[in-house]
Protein backbone atom coordinates (compact mmCIF):
# COMPACT_ATOMS: atom_id res chain seq x y z
CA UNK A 1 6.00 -24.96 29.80
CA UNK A 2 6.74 -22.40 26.71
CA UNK A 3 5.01 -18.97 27.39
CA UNK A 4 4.00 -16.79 24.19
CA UNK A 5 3.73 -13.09 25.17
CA UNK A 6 0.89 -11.55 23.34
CA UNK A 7 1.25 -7.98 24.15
CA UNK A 8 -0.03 -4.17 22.64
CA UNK A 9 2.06 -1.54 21.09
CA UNK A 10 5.77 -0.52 22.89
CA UNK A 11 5.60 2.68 23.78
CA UNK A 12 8.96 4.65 23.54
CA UNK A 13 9.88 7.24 26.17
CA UNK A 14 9.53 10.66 25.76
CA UNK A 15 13.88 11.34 25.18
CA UNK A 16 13.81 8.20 22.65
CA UNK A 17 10.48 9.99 20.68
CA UNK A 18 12.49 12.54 20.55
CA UNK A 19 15.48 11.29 18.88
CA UNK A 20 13.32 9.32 16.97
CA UNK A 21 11.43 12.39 14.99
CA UNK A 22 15.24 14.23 14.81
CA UNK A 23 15.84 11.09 13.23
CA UNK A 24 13.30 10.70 10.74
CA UNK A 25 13.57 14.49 9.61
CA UNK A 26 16.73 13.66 7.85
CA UNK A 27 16.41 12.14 4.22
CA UNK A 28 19.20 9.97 5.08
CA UNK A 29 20.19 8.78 8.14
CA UNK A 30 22.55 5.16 9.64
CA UNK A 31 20.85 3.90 12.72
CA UNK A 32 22.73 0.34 13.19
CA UNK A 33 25.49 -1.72 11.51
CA UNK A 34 25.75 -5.25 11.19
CA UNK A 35 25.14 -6.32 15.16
CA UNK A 36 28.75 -7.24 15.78
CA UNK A 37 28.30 -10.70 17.29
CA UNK A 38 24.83 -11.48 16.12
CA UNK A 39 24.04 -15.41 16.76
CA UNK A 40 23.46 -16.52 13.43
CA UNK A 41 21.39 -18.95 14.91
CA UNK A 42 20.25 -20.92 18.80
CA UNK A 43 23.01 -23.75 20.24
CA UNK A 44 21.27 -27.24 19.41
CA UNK A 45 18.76 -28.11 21.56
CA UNK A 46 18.20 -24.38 23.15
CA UNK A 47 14.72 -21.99 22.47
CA UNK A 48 14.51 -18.98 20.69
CA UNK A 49 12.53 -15.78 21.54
CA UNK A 50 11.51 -13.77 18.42
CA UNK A 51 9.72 -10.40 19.05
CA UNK A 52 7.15 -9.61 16.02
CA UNK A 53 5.13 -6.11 15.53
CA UNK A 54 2.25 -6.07 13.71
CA UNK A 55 -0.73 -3.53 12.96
CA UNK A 56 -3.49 -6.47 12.59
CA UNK A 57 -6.99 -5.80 13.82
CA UNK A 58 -9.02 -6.96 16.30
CA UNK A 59 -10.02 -9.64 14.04
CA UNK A 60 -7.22 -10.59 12.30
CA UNK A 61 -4.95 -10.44 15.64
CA UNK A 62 -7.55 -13.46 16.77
CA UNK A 63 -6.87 -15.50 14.05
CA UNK A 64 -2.76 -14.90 14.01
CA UNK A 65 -2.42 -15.43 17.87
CA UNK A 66 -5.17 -18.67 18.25
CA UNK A 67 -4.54 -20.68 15.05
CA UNK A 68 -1.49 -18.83 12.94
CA UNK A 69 1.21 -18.91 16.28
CA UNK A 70 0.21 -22.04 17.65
CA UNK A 71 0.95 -23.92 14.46
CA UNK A 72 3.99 -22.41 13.83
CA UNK A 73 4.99 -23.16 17.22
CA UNK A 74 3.87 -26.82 16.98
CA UNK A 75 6.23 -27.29 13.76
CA UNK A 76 9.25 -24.74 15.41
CA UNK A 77 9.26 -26.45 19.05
CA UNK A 78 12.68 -24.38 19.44
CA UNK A 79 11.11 -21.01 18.26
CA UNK A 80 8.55 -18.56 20.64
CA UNK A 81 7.59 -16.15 19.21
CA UNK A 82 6.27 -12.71 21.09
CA UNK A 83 3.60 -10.93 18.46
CA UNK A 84 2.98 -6.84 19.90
CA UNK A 85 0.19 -5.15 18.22
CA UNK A 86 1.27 -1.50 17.67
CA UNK A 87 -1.50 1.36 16.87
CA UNK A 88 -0.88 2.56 13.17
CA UNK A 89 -1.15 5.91 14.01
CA UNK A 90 1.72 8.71 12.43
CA UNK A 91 3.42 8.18 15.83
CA UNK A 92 4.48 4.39 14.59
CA UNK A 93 6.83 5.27 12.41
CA UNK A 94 8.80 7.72 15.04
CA UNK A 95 8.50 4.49 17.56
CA UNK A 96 10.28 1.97 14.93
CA UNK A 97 13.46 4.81 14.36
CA UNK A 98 13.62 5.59 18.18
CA UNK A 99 13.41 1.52 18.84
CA UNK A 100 16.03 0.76 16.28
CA UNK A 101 18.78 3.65 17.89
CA UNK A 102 18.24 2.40 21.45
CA UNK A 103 18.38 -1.60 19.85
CA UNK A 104 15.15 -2.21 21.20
CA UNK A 105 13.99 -2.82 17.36
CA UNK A 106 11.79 -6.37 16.97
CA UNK A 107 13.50 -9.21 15.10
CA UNK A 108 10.41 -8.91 12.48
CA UNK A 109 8.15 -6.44 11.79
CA UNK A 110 4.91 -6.37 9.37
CA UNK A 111 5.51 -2.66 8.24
CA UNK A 112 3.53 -0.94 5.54
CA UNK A 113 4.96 -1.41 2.06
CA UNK A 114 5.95 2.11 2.03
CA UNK A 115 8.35 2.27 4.28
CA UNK A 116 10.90 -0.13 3.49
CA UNK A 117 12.97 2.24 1.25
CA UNK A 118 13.24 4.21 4.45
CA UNK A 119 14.53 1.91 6.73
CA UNK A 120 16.53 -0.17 4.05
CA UNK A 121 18.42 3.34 3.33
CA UNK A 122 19.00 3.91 6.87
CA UNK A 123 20.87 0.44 7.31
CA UNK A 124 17.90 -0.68 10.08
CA UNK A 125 17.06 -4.17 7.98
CA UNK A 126 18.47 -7.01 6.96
CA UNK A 127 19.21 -7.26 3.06
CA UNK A 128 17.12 -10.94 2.49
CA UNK A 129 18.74 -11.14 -0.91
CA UNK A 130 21.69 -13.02 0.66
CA UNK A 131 19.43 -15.47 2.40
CA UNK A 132 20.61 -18.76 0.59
CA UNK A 133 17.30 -19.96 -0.12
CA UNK A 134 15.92 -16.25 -1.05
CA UNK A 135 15.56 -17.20 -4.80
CA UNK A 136 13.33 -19.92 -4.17
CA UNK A 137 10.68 -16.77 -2.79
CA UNK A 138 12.08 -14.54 -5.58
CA UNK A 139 9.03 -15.29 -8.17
CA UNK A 140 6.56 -16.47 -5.44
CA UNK A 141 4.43 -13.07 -5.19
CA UNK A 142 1.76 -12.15 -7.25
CA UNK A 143 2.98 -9.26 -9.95
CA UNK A 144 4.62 -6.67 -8.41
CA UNK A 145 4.95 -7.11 -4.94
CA UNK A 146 8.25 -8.16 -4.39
CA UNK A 147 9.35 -4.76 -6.40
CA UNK A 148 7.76 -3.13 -3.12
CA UNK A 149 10.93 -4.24 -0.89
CA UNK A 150 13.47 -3.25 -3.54
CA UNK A 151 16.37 -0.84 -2.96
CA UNK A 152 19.69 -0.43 -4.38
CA UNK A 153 18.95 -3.44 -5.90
CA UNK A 154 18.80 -5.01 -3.55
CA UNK A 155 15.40 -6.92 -1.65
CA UNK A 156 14.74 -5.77 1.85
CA UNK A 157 11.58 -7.74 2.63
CA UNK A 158 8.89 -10.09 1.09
CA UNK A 159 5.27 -9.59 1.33
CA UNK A 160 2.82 -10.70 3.56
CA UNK A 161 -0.37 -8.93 2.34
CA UNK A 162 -1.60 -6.81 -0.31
CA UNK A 163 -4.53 -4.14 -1.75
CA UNK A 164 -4.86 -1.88 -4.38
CA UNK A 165 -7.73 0.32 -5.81
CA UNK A 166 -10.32 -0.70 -7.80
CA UNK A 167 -13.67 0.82 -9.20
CA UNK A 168 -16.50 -0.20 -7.58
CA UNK A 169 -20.06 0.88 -9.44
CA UNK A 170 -23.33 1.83 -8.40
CA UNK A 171 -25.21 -0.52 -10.66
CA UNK A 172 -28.50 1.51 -10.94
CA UNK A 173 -26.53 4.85 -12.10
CA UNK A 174 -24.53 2.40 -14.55
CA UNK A 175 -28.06 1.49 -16.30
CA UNK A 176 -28.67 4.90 -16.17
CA UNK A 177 -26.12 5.80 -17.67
CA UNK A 178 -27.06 2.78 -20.76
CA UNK A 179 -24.46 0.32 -19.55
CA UNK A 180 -25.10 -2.91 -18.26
CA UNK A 181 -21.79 -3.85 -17.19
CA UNK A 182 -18.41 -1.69 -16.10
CA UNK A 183 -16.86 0.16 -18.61
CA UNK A 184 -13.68 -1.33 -20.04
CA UNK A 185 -12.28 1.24 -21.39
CA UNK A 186 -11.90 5.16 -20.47
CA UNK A 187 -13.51 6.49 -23.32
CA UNK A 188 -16.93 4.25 -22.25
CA UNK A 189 -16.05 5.33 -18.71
CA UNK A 190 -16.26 9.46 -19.57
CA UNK A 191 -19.33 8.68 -22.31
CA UNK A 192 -21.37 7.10 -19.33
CA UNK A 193 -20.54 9.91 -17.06
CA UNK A 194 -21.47 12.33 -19.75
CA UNK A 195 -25.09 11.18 -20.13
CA UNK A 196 -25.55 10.97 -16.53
CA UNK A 197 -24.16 14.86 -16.31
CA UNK A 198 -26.89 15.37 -18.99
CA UNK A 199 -29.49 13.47 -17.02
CA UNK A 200 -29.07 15.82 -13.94
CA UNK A 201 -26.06 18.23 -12.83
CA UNK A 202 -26.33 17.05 -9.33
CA UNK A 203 -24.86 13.52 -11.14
CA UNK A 204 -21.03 12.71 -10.90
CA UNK A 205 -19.37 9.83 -13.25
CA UNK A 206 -16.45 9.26 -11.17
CA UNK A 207 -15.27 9.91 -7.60
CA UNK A 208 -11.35 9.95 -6.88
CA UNK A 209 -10.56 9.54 -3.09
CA UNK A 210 -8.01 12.15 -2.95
CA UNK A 211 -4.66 13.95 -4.59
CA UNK A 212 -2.29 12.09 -3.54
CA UNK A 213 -0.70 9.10 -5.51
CA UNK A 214 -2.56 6.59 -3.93
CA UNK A 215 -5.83 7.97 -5.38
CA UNK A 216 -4.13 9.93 -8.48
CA UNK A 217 -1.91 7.28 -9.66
CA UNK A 218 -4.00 4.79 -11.29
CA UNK A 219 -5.62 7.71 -13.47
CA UNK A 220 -2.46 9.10 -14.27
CA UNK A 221 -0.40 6.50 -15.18
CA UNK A 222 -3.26 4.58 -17.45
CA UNK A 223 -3.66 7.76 -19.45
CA UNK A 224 0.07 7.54 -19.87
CA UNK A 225 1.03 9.89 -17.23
CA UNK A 226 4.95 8.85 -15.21
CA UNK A 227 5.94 10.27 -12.06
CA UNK A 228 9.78 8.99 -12.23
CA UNK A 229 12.20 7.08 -14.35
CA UNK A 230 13.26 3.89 -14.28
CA UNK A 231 16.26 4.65 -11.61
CA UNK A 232 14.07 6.36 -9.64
CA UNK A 233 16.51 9.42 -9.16
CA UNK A 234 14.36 11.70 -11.19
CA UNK A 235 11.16 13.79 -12.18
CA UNK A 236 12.55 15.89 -14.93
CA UNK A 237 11.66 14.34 -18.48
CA UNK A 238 8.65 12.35 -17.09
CA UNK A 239 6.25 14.33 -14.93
CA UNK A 240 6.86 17.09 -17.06
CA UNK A 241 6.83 15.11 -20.15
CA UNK A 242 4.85 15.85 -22.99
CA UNK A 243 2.46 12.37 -22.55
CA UNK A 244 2.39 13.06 -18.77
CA UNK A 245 0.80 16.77 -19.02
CA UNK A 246 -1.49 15.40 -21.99
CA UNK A 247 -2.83 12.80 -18.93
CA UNK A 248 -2.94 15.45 -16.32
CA UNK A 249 -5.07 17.59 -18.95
CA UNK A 250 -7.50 15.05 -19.20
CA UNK A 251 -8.29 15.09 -15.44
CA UNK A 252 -8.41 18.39 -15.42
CA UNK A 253 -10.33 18.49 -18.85
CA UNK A 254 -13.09 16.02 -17.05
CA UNK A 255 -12.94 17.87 -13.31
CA UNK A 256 -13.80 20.74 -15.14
CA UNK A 257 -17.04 19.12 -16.80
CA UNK A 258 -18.46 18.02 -13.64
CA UNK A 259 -17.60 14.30 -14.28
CA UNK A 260 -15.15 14.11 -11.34
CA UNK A 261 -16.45 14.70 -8.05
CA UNK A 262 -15.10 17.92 -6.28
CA UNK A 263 -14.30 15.12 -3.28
CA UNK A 264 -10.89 15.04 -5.14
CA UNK A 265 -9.95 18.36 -3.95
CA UNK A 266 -11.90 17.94 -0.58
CA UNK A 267 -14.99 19.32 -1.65
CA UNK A 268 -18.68 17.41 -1.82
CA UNK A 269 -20.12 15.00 -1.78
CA UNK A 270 -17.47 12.78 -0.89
CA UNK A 271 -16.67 9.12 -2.26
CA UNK A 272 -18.33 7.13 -0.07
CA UNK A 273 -21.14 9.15 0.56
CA UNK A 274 -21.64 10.00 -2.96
CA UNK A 275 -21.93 6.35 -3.67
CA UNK A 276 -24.49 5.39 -1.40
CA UNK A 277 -26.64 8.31 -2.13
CA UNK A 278 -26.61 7.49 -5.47
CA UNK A 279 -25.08 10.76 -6.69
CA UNK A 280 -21.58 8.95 -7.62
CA UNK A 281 -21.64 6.29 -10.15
CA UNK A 282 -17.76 4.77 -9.47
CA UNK A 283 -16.08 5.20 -6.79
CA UNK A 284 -12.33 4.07 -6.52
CA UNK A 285 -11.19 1.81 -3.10
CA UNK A 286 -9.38 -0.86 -1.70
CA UNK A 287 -11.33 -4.21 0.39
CA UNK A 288 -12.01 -2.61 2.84
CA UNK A 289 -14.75 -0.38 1.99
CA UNK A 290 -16.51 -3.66 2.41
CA UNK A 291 -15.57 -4.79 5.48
CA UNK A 292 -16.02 -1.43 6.87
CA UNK A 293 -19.59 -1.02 5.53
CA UNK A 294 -21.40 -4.43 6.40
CA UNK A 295 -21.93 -3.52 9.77
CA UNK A 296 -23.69 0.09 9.16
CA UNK A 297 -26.55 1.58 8.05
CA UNK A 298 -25.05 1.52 4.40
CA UNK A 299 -25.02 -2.55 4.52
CA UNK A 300 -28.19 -2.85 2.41
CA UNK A 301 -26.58 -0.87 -0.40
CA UNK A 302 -23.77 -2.95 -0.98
CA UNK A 303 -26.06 -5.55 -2.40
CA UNK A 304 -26.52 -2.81 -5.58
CA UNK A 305 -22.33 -2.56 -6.05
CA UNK A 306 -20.39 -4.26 -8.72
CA UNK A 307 -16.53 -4.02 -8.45
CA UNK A 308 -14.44 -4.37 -11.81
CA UNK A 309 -10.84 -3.47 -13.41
CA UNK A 310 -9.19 -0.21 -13.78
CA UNK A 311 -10.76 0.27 -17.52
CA UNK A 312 -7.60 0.81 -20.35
CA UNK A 313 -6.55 4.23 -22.21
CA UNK A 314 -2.66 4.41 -23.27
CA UNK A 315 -1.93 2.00 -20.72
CA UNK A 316 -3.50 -0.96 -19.60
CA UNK A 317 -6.00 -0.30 -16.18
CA UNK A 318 -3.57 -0.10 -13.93
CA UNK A 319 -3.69 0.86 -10.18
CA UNK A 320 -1.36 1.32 -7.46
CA UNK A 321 0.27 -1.23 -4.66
CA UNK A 322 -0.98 -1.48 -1.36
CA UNK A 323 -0.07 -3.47 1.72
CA UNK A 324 2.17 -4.49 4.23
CA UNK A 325 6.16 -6.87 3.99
CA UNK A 326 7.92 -8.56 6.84
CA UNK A 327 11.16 -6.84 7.37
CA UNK A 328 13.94 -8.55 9.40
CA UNK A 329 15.60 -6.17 11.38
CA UNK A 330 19.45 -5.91 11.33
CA UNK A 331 19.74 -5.85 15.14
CA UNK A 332 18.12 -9.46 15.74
CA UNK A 333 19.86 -11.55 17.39
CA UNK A 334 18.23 -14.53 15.65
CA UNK A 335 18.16 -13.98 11.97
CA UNK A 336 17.78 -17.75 10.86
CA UNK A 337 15.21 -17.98 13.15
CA UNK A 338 13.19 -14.53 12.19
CA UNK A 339 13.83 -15.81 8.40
CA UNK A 340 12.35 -18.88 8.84
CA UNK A 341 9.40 -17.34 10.83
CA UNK A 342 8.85 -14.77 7.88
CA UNK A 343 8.58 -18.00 5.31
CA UNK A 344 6.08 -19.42 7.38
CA UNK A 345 4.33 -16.60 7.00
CA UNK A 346 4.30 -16.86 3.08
CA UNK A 347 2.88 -20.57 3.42
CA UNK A 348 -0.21 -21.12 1.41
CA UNK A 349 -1.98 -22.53 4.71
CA UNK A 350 -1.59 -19.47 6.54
CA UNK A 351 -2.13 -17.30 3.67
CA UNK A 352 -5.54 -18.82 3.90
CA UNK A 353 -5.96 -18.39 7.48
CA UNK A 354 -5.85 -14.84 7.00
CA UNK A 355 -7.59 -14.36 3.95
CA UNK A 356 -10.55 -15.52 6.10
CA UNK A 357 -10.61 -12.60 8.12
CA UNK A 358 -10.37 -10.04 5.25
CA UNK A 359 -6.65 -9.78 4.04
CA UNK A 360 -5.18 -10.05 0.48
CA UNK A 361 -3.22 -13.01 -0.23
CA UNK A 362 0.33 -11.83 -1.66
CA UNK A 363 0.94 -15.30 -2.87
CA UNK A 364 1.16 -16.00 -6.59
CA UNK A 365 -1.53 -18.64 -8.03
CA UNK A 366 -3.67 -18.33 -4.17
CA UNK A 367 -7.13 -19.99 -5.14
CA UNK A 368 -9.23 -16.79 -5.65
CA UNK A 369 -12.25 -18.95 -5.36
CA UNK A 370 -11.14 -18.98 -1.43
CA UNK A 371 -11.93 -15.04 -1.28
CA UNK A 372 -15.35 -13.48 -0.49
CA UNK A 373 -16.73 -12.65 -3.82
CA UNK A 374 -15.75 -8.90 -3.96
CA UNK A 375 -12.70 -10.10 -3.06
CA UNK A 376 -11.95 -11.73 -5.87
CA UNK A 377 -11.44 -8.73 -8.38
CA UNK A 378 -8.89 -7.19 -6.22
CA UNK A 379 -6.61 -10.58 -6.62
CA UNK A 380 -7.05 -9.94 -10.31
CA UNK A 381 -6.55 -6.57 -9.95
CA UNK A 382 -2.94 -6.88 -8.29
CA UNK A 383 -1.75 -8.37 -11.75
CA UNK A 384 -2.03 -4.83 -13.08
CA UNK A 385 -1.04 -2.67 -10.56
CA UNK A 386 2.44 -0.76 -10.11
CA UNK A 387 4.07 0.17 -6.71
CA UNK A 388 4.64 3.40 -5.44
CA UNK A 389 8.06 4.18 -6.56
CA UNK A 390 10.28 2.62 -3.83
CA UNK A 391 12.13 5.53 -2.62
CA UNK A 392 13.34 6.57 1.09
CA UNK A 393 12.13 10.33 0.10
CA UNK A 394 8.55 9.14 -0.46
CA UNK A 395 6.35 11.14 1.35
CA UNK A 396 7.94 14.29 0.13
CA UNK A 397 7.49 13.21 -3.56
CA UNK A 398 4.26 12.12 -2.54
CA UNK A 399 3.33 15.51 -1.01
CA UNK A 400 4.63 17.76 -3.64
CA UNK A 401 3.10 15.20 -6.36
CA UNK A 402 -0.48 15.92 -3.83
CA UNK A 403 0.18 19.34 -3.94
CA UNK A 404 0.83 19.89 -7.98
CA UNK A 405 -2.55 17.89 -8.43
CA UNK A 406 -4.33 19.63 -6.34
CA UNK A 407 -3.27 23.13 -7.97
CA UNK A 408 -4.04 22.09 -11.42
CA UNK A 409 -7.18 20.92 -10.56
CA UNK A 410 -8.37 23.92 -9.02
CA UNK A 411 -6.86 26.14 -11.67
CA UNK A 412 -4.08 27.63 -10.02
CA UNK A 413 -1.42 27.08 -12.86
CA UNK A 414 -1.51 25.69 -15.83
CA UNK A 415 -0.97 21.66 -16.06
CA UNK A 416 2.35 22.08 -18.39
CA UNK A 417 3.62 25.38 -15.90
CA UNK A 418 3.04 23.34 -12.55
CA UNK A 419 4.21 20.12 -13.46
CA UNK A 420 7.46 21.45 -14.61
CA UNK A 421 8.33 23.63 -11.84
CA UNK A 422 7.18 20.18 -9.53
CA UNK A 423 9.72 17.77 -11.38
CA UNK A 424 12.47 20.10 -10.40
CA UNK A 425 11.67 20.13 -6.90
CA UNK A 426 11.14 16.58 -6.43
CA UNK A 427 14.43 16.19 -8.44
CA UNK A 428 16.02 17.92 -5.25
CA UNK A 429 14.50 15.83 -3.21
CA UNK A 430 16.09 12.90 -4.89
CA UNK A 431 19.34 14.27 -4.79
CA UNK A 432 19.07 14.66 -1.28
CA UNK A 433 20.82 17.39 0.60
């Protein structure tokens, strides 16, 4: 009889934590090489133990482990597979660098969108581009997903779920304000928020979660803001570009008015809060504001929200890529084996199995009608929404990017002034040491 090990998070020891963070301190780093030896596949007739780390919740583990494992198993006979749940805490990503230098990596790992650049650059995962079949998955992903997993040109992982922001509206303060639907555009957006301003001071149009790109990004980049260029190896003549300040001026032009919410900066009320007390009229957030609000006191509310697209300025409503890609590690034994586990995973049928408990679908043409109502929009919403650009250095463009936001906002330099001297230092980043 075949066992499955369903187990919790590996927890490295304290000399491995160590090398791990002196490892993930440098911008570039080479943790493995091609495992010299690596089966590329099990002797006919033998089994196959895959090791797979995930982050799902409580409910989504039930679903993967009772009804997503057993019927890969049933079609796979020669294939076990051994899913560890792992804490998403800050420690996780120390855990996967220390794991990797002792070669106690998984074979596949569900790792947060973000951090593939890191790991691609540090030679930890398997490039999938030379997977035979790869281009038969190349234009299976719903917009621009795939992009996510993309470095040096080359792919280092597919998708397995997906979010991204979208404005969800307090319909009451939308009436208020004269509307009786979201606001398509910007300029209907900022005209709403003005009369409620008018209305009552206490009153705030618009609620961004925070400074960072994740909640700055959509704003910026649809009032024709850019934070890089096209290779990705530079700030200078984008962020500091003439239409970027112009869309950083806007935000600053509105924060000023009163129509975004100080919550943006850290002040009060904040988003959620806002929104439910019915001082915020739109609040930006992924799905699971939802899922995390059915079972509270703030269940009743949810009834009065209405969810829509980013509204249009320069740009399309755009908003930013969320989400997590399976990543083949380069020390699995296995690879075949891991790849074909990973394409499972991409199946329509099991797409569907998890969509039940909450998750995204990152599947092109997925049945939207198969998604919880509120669900729905963010499906749409993925169409129009750009990734974080896909670099190893991310979370010190991300900070500095925070940072220059933040300092604009609260007047500390002018818009034009900061974001200059902020391209040049993320340009060093880039460049690396």
């Amino acid at each position: 009889m075949r066992r499955r090990r369903i187990g919790r998070g590996w927890l490295a020891p304290a000399s491995l934590l160590l090398a791990g963070i002196l490892l993930a301190g440098c911008s570039t780093y080479s943790l493995v090489d091609d495992p010299a030896g690596a089966s590329p596949g099990a002797a006919p007739g033998s089994t196959v133990d895959l090791t797979f780390w995930h982050t799902f919740s409580d409910v989504e583990s039930k679903v993967f482990e009772t009804q997503v494992l057993p019927m890969f198993e049933k079609e796979h006979p020669n294939i076990v597979v051994h899913a560890v749940r792992q804490n998403y805490t800050s420690q996780l990503n120390d855990n996967i660098v220390a794991a990797v230098a002792d070669d106690k990596q998984p074979d596949v790992m569900r790792m947060d969108i973000i951090w593939v650049p890191q790991f691609a650059s540090s030679g930890a995962l398997t490039d999938l581009s030379t997977m035979p079949d790869f281009g038969d998955y190349e234009h299976r992903f719903t917009g621009s997903l795939l992009q996510t997993n993309l470095y040096d040109g080359r792919y280092y992982g597919i998708p397995l779920d997906a979010t991204t922001m979208v404005p969800i509206y307090d319909k009451k303060l939308l009436a208020e304000a004269g509307l009786s639907a979201p606001p398509q555009t910007f300029d209907e957006l900022i005209a709403a928020s003005r009369k409620l301003k008018a209305k009552d001071e206490g009153l705030f149009g618009i609620s961004v979660c925070c400074s960072s790109t994740w909640g700055m990004l959509p704003y910026f980049r649809t009032l024709g803001g850019e934070l890089l260029g096209p290779s990705l190896d530079r700030a200078s003549g984008y962020l500091d570009s003439p239409a970027s300040v112009k869309a950083m001026e806007k935000l600053k032009g509105w924060f000023d008015e009163g129509l975004i919410s100080p919550s943006v900066v850290g002040g009060e009320p904040g988003g959620w809060d806002g929104l439910f007390d019915g001082k915020i009229m739109m609040i930006d957030e992924a799905h699971w504001f939802f899922t995390s609000n059915e079972t509270t006191a703030n269940a009743p509310r949810l009834a009065d929200m209405e969810t829509a697209l980013f509204p249009s300025d320069v740009r399309e409503g755009t908003s930013v890529l969320g989400g997590e890609n399976l990543v083949l590690f380069k020390g699995s034994r296995h690879p075949q084996e891991a790849w074909t586990f990973m394409k499972f995973l991409v199946s329509e049928p099991v797409q569907e199995l998890m969509a039940g408990t909450g998750l995204i679908p990152s599947i092109k043409g997925f049945d939207r009608d198969k998604l919880r109502p509120e669900f729905r929009v963010y499906l749409d919403q993925l169409s129009r929404a750009d990734p974080r650009p896909p670099v190893p250095q991310w979370d010190q463009v991300d900070e500095v990017f925070s940072r220059t936001v933040t300092r604009i906002l609260v007047g500390e330099k002018p818009a034009a002034e900061a974001m200059k001297e902020s391209a040049a230092e993320i340009d060093g980043i880039l460049a690396g040491p």
